[in-house]
N, C-alpha and C. Protein backbone atom coordinates (compact mmCIF):
# COMPACT_ATOMS: atom_id res chain seq x y z
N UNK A 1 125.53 74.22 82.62
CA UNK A 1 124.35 74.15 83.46
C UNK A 1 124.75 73.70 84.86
N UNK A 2 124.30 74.26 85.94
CA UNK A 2 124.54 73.92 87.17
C UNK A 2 123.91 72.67 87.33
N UNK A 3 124.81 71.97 88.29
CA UNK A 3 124.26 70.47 89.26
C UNK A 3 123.93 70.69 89.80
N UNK A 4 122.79 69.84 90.42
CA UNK A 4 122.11 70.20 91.55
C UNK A 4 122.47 68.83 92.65
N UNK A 5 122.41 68.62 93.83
CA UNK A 5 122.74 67.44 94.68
C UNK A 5 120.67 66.65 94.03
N UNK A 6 121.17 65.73 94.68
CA UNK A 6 119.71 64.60 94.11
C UNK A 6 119.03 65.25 94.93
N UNK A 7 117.68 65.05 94.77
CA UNK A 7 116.38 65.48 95.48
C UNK A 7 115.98 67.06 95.68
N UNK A 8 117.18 67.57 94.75
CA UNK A 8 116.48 69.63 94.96
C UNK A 8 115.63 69.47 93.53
N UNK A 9 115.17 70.18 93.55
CA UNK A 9 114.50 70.42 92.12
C UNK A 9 114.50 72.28 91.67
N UNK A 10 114.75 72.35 90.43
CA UNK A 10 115.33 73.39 89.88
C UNK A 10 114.82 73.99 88.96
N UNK A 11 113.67 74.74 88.55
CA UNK A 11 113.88 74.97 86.82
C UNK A 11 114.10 76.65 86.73
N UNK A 12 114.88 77.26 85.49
CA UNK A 12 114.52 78.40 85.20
C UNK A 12 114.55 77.96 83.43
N UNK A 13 113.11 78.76 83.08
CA UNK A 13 112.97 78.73 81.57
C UNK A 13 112.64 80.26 80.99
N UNK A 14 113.04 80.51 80.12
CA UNK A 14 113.32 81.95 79.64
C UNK A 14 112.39 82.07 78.37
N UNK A 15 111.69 82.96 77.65
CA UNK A 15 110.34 83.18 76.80
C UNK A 15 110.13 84.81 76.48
N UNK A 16 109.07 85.01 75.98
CA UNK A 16 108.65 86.05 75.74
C UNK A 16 107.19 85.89 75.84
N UNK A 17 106.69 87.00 76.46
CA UNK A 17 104.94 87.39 76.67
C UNK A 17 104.86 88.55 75.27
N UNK A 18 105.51 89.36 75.30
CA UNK A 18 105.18 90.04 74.07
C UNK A 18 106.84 90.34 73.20
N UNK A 19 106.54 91.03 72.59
CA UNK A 19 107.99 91.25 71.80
C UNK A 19 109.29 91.73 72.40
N UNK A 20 108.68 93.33 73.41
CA UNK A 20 109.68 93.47 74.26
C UNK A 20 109.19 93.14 75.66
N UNK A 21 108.61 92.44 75.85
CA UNK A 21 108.55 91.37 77.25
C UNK A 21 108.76 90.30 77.29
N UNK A 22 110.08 89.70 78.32
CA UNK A 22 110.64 88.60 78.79
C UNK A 22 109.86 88.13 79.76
N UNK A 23 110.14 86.85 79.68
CA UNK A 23 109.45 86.19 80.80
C UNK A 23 110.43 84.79 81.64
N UNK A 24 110.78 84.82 82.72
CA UNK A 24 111.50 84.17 83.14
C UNK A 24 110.57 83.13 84.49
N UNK A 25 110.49 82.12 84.53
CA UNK A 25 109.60 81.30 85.44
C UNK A 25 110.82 80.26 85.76
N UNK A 26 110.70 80.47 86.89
CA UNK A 26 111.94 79.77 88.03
C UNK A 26 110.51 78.87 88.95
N UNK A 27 110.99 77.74 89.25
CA UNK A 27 110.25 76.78 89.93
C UNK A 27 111.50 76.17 90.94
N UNK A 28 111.04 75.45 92.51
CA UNK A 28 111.39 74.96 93.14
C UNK A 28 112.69 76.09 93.96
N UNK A 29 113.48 75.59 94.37
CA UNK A 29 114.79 76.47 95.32
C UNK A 29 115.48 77.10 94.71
N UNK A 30 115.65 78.38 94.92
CA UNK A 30 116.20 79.58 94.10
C UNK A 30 117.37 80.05 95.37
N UNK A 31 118.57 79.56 95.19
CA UNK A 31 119.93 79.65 96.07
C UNK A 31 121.30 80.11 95.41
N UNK A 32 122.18 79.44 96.08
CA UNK A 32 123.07 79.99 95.53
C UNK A 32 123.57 79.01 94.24
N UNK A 33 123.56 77.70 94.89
CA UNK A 33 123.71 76.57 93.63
C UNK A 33 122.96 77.17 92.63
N UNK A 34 121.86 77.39 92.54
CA UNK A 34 120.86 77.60 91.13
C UNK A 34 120.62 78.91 90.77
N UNK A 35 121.15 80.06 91.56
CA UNK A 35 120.92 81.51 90.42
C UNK A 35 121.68 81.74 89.55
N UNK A 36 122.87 81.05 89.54
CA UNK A 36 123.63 81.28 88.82
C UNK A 36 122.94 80.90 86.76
N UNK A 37 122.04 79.83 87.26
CA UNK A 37 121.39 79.49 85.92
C UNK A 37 120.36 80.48 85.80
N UNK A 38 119.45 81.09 86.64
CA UNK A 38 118.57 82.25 86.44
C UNK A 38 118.97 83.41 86.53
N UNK A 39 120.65 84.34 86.39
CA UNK A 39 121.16 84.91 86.08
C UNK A 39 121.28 85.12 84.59
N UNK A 40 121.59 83.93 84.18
CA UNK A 40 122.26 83.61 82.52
C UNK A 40 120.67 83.69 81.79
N UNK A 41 119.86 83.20 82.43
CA UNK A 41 118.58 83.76 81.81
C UNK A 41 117.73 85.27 81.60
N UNK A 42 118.56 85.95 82.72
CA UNK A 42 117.87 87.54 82.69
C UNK A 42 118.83 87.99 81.98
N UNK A 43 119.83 87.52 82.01
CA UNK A 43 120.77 88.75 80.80
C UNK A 43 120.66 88.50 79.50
N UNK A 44 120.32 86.87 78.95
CA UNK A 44 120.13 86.57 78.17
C UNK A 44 119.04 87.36 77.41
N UNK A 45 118.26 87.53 78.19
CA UNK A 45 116.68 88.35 77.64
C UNK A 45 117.32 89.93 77.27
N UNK A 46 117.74 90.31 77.89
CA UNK A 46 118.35 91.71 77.66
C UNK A 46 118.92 91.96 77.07
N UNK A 47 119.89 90.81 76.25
CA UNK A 47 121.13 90.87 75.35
C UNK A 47 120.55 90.35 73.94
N UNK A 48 119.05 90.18 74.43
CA UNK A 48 118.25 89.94 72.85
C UNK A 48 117.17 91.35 72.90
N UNK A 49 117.43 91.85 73.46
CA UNK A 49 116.95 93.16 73.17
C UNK A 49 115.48 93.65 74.38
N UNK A 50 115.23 92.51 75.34
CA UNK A 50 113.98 93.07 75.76
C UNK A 50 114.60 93.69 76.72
N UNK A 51 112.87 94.94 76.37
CA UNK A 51 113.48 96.12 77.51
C UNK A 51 112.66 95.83 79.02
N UNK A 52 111.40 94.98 79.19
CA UNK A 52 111.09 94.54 80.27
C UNK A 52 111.09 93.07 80.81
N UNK A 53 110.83 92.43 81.68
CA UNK A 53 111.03 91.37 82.25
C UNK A 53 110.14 90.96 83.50
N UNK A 54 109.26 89.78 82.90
CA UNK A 54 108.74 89.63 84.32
C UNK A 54 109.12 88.23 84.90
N UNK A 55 109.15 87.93 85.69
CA UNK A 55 110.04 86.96 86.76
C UNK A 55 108.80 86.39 87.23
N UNK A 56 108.12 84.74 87.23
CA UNK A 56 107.19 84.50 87.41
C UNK A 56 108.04 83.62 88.89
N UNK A 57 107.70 83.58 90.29
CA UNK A 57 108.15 82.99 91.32
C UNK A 57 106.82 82.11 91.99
N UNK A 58 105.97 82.08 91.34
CA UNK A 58 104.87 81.71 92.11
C UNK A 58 105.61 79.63 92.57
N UNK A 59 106.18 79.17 91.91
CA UNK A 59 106.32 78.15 91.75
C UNK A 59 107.69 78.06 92.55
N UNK A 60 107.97 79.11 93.68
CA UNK A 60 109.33 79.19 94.41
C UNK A 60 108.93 78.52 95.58
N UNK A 61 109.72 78.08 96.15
CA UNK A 61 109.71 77.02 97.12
C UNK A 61 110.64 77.98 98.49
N UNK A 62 111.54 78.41 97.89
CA UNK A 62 112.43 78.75 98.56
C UNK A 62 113.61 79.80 97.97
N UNK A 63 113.95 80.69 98.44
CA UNK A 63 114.74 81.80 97.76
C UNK A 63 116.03 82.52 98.52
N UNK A 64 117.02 82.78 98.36
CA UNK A 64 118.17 83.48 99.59
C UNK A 64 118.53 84.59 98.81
N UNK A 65 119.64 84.89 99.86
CA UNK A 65 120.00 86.12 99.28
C UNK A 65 121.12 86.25 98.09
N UNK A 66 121.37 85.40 97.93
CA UNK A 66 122.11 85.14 96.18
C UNK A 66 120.99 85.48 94.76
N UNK A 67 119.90 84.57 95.12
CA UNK A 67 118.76 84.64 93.98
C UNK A 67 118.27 86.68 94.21
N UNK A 68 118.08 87.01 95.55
CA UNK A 68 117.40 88.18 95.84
C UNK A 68 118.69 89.20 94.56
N UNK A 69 119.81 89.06 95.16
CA UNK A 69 121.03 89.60 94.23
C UNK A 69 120.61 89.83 92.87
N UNK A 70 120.36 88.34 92.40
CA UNK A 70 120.15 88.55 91.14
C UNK A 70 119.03 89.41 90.50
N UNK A 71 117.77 89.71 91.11
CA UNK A 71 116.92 90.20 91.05
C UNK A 71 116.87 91.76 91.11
N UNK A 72 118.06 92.08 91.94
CA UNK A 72 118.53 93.13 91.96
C UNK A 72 119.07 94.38 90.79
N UNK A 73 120.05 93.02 90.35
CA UNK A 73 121.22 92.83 89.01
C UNK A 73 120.31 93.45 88.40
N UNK A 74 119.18 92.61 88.19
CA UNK A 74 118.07 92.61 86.63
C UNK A 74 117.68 94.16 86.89
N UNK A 75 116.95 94.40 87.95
CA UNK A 75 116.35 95.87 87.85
C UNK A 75 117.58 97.03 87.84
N UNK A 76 118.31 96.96 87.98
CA UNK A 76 119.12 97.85 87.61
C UNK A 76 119.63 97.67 86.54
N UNK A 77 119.85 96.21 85.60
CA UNK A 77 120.93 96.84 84.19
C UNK A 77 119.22 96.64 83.20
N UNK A 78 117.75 96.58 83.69
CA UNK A 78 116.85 97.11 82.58
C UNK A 78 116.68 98.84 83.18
N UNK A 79 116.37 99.08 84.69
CA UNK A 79 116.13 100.74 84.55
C UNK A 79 117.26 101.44 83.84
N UNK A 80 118.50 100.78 83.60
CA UNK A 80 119.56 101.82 82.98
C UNK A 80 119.09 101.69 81.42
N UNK A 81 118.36 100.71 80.89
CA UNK A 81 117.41 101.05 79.23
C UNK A 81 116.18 101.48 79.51
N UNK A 82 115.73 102.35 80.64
CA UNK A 82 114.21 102.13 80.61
C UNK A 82 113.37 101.47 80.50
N UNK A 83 113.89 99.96 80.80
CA UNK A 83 113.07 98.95 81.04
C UNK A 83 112.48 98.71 82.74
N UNK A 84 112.07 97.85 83.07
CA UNK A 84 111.02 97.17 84.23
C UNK A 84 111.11 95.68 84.18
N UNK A 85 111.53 95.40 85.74
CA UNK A 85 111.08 94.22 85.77
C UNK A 85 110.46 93.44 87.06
N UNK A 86 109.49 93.09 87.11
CA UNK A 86 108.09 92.94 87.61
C UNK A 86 107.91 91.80 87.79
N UNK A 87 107.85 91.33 89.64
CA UNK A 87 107.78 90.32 89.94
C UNK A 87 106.38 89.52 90.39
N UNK A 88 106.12 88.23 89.58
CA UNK A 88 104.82 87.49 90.29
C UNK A 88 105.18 86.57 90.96
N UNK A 89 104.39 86.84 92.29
CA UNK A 89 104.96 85.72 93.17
C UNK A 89 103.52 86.22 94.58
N UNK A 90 103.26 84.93 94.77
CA UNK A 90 101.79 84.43 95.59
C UNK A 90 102.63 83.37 96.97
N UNK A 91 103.46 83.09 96.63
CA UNK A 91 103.66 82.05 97.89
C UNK A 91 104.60 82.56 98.90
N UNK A 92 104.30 81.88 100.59
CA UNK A 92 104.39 82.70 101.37
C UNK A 92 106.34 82.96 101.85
N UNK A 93 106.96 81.79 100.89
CA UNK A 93 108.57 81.84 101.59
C UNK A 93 108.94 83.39 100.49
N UNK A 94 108.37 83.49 99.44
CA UNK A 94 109.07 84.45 98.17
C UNK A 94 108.98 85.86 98.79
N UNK A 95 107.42 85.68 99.12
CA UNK A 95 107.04 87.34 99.97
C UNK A 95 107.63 87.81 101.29
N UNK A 96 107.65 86.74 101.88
CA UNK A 96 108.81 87.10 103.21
C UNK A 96 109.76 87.34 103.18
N UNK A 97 110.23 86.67 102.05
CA UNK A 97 111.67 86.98 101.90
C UNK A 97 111.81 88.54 101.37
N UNK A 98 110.94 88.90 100.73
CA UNK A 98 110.74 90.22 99.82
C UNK A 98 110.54 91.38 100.77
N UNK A 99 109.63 90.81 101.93
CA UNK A 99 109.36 91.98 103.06
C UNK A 99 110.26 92.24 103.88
N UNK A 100 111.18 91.09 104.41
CA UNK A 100 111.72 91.00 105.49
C UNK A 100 113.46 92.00 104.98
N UNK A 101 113.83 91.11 103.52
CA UNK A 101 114.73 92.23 103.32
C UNK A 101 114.20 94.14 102.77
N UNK A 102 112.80 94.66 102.63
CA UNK A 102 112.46 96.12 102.08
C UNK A 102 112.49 95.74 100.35
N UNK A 103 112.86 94.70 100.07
CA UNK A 103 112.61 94.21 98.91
C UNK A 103 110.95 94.80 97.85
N UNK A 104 110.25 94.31 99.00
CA UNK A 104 108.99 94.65 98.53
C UNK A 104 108.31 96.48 98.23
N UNK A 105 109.27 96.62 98.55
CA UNK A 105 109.07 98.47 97.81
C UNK A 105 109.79 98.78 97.09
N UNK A 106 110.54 98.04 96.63
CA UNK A 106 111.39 98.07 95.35
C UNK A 106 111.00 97.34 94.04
N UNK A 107 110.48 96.34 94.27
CA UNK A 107 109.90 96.28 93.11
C UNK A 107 108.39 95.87 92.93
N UNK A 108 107.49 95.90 91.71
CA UNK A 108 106.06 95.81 91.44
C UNK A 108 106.21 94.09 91.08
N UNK A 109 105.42 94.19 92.60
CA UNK A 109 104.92 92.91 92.80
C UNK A 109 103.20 92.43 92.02
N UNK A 110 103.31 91.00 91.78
CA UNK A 110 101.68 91.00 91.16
C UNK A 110 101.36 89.78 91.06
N UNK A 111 99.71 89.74 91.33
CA UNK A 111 99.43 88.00 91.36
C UNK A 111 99.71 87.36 90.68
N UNK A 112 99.46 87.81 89.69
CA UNK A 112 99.71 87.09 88.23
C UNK A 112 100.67 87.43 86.83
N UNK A 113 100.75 86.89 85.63
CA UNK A 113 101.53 87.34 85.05
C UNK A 113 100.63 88.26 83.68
N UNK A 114 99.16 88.71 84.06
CA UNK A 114 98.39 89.36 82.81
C UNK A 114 98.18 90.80 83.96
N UNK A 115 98.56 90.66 85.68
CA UNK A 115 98.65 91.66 86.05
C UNK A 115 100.29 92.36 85.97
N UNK A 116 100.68 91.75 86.01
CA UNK A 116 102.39 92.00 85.55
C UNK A 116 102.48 92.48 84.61
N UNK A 117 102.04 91.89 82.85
CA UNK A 117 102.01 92.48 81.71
C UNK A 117 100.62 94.02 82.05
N UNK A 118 100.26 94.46 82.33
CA UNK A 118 99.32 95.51 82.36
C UNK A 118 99.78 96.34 83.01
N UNK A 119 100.88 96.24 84.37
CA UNK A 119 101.45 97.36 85.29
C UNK A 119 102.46 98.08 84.33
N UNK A 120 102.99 97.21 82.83
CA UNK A 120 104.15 97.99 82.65
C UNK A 120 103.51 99.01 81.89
């Protein structure tokens, strides 16, 4: 498990919404110190068989282009099973970051995670 220096705060926790839907909810700074733990969580989901994934960010604070990477990673090794993975995220550092790199036409963005489960 990655260290974090005192005072960042970190979580990624990994789940299922339905049988073949993953659910991954990352809270607080999503960098380079900490994707490395929300990496090991999207493959993890995939290597138990789900074919979609939704990535809940609403609870992101902050995001670079290491975490964006990873996000990347994910949609490409689920479209190579015909899977999807579908990002929720409402707060304003996640979406900028999403617009500013063209991010945001790449993947299905959504308020929530019962609009996330319904787009797939």
């Amino acid at each position: 498990m990655t260290q974090l220096p005192p005072g960042i705060s970190f979580s990624s926790q990994r789940g299922r919404l339905r049988q073949d839907v993953g659910l991954v909810v990352l809270t607080g700074e999503v960098d380079i110190s900490t994707a490395p733990r929300f990496k090991d969580d999207l493959v993890a989901l995939v290597e138990e068989g789900v074919t979609h994934i939704v990535v809940d960010l609403t609870a992101v604070t902050f995001i670079d282009s290491t975490a964006l990477g990873v996000l990347i990673g994910g949609v490409r090794r689920l479209h190579a099973g015909g899977g999807q993975l579908i990002l929720v995220a409402t707060g304003r550092p996640v979406l900028r970051a999403l617009t500013l790199t063209g991010l945001d036409k790449v993947f299905t963005i959504c308020a929530s995670r019962e609009q996330a489960v319904a787009a797939l």
